[in-house]
PDB file of N, CA and C in Angstrom:
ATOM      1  N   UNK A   1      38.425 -15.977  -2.325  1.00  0.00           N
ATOM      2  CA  UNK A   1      37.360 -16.072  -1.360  1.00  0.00           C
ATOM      3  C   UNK A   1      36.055 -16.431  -2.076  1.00  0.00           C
ATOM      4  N   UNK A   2      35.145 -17.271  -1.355  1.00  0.00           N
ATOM      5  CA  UNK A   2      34.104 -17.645  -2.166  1.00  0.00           C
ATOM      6  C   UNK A   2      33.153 -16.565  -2.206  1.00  0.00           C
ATOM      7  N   UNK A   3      32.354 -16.717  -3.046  1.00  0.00           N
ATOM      8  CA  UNK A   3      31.219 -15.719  -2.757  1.00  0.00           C
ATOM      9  C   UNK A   3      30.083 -16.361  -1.841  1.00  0.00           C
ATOM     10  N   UNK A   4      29.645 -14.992  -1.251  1.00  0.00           N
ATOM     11  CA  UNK A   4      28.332 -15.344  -0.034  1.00  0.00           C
ATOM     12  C   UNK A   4      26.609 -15.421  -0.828  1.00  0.00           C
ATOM     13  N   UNK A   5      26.336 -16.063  -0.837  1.00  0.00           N
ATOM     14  CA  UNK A   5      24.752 -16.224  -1.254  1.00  0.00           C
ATOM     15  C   UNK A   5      23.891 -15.975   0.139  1.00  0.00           C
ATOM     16  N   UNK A   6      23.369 -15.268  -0.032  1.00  0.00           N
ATOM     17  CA  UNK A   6      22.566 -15.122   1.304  1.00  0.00           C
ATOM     18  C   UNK A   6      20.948 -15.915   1.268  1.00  0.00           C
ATOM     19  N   UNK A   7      21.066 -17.040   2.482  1.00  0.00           N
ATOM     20  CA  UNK A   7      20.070 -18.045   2.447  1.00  0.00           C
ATOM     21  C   UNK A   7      20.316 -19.421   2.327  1.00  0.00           C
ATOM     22  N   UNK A   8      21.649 -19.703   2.258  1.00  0.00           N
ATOM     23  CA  UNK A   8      22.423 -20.788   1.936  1.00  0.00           C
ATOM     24  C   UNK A   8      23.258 -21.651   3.276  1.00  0.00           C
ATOM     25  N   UNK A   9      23.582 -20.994   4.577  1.00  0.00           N
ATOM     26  CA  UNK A   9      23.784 -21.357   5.319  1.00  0.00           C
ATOM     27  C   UNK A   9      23.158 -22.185   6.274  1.00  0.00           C
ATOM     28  N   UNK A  10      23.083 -23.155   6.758  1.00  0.00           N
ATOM     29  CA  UNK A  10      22.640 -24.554   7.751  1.00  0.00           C
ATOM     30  C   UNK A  10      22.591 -23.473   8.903  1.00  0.00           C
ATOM     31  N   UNK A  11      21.510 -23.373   9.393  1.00  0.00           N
ATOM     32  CA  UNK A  11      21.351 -22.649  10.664  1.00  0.00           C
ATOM     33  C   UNK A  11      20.589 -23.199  11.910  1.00  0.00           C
ATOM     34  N   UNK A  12      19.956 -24.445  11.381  1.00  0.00           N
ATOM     35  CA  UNK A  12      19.554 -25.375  12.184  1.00  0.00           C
ATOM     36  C   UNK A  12      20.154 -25.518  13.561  1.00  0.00           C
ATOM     37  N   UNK A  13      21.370 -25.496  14.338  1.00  0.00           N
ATOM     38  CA  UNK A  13      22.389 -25.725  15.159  1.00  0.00           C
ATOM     39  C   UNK A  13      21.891 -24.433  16.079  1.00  0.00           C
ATOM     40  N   UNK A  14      22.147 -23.422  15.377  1.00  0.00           N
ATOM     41  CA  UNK A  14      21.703 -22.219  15.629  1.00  0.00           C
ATOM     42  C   UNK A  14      20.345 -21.806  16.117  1.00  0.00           C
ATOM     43  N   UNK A  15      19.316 -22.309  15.375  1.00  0.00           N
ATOM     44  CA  UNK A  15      18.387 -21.980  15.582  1.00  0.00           C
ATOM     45  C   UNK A  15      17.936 -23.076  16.577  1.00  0.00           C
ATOM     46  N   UNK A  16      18.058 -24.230  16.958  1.00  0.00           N
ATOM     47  CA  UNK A  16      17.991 -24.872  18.646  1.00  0.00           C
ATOM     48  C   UNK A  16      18.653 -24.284  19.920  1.00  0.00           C
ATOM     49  N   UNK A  17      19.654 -24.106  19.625  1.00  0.00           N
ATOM     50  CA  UNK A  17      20.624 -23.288  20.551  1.00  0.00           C
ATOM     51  C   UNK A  17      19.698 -21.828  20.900  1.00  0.00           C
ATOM     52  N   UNK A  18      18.976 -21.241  20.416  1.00  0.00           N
ATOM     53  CA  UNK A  18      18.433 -20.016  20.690  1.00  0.00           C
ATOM     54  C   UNK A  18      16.826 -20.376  21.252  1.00  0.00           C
ATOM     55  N   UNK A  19      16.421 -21.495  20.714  1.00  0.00           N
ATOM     56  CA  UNK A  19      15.080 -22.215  21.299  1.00  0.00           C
ATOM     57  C   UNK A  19      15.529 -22.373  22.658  1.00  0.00           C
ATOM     58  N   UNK A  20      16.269 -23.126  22.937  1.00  0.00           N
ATOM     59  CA  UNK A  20      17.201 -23.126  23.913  1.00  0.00           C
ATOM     60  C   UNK A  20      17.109 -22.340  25.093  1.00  0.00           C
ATOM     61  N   UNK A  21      17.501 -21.741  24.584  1.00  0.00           N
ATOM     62  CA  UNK A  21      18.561 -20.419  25.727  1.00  0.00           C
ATOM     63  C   UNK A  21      16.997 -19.390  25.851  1.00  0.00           C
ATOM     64  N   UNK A  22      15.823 -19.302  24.830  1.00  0.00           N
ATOM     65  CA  UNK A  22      14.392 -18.934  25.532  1.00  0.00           C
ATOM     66  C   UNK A  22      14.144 -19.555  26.288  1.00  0.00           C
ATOM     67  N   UNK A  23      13.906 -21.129  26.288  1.00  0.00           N
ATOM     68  CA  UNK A  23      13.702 -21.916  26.969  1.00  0.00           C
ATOM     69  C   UNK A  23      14.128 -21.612  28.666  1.00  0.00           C
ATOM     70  N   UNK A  24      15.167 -21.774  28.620  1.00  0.00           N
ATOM     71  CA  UNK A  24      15.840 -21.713  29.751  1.00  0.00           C
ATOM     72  C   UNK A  24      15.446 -20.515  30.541  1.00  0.00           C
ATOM     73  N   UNK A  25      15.692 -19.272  29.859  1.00  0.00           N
ATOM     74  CA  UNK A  25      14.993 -17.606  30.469  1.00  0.00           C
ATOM     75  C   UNK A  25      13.641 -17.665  30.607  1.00  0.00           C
ATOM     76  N   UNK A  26      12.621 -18.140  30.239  1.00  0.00           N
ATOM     77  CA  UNK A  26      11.780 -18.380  30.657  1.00  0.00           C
ATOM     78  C   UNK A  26      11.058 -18.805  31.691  1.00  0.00           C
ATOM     79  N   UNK A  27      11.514 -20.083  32.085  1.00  0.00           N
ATOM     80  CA  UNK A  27      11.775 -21.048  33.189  1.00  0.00           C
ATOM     81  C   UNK A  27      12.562 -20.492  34.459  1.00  0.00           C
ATOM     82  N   UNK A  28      13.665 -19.548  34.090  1.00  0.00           N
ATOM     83  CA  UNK A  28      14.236 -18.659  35.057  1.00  0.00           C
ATOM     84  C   UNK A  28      13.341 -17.894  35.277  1.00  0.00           C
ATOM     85  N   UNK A  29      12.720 -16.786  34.513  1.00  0.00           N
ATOM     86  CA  UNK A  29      11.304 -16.064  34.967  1.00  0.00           C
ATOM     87  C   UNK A  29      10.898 -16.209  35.700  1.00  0.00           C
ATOM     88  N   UNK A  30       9.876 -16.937  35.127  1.00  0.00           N
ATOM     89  CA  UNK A  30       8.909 -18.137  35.963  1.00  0.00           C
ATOM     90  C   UNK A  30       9.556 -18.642  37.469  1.00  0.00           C
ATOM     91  N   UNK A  31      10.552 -19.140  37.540  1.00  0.00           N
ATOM     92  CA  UNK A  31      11.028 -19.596  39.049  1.00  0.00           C
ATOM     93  C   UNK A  31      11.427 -17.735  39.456  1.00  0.00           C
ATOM     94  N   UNK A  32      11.906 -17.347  39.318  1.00  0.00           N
ATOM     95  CA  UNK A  32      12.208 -16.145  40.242  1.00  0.00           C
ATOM     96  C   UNK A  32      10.910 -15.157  40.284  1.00  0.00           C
ATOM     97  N   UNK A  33       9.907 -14.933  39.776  1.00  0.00           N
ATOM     98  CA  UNK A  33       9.000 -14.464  39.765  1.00  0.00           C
ATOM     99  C   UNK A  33       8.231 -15.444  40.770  1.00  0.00           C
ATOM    100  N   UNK A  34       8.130 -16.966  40.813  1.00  0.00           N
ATOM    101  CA  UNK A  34       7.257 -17.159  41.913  1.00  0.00           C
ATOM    102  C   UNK A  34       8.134 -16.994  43.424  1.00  0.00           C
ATOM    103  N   UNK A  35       9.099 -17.238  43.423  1.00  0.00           N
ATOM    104  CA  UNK A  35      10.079 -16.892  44.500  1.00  0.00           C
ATOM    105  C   UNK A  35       9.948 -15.704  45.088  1.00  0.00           C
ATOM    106  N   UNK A  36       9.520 -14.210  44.720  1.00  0.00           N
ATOM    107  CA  UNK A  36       9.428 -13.170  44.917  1.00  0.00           C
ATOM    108  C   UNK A  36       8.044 -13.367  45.262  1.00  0.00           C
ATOM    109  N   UNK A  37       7.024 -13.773  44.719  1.00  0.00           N
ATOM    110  CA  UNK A  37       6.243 -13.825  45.179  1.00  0.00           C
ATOM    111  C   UNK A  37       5.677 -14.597  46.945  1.00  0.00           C
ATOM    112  N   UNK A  38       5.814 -15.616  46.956  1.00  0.00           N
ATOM    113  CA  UNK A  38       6.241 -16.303  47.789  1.00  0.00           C
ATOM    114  C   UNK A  38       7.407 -15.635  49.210  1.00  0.00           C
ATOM    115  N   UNK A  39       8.566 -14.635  49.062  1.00  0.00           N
ATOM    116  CA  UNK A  39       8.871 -14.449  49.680  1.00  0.00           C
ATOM    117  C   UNK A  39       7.990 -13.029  50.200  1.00  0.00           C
ATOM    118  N   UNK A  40       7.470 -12.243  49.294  1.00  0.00           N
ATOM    119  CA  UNK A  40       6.569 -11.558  49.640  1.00  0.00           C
ATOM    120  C   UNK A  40       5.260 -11.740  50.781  1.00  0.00           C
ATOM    121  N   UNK A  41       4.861 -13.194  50.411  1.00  0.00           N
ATOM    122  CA  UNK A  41       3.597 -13.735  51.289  1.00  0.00           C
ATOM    123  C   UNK A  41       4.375 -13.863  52.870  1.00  0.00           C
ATOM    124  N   UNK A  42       5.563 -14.214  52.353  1.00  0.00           N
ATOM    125  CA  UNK A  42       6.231 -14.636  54.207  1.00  0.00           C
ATOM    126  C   UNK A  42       6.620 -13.574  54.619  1.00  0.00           C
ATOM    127  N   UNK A  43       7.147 -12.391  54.308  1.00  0.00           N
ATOM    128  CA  UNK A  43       7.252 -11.272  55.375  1.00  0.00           C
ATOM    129  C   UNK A  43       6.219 -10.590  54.891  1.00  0.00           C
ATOM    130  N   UNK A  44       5.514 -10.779  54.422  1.00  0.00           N
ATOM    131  CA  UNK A  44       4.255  -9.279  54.378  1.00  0.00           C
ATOM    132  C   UNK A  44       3.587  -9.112  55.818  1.00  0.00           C
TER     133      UNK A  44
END
């Protein structure tokens, strides 16, 4: 088995994929937070 060096791994792939997936939860936030809001204004 090789040995592990820690700091040596390509994580690039990884680290978009997680830009990513904030990205996305964010934007979900954001839309369901104004949605609630908004449905708030119509039955209040």
């Amino acid at each position: 088995m090789a040995e592990h060096k820690h700091g040596e791994m390509d994580v690039s792939v990884q680290e978009k994929t997680f830009a990513g997936f904030i990205n996305w939860v964010t934007r979900a936030s954001i839309g369901i937070i104004i949605f609630l809001v908004l449905l708030a204004m119509i039955n209040g």
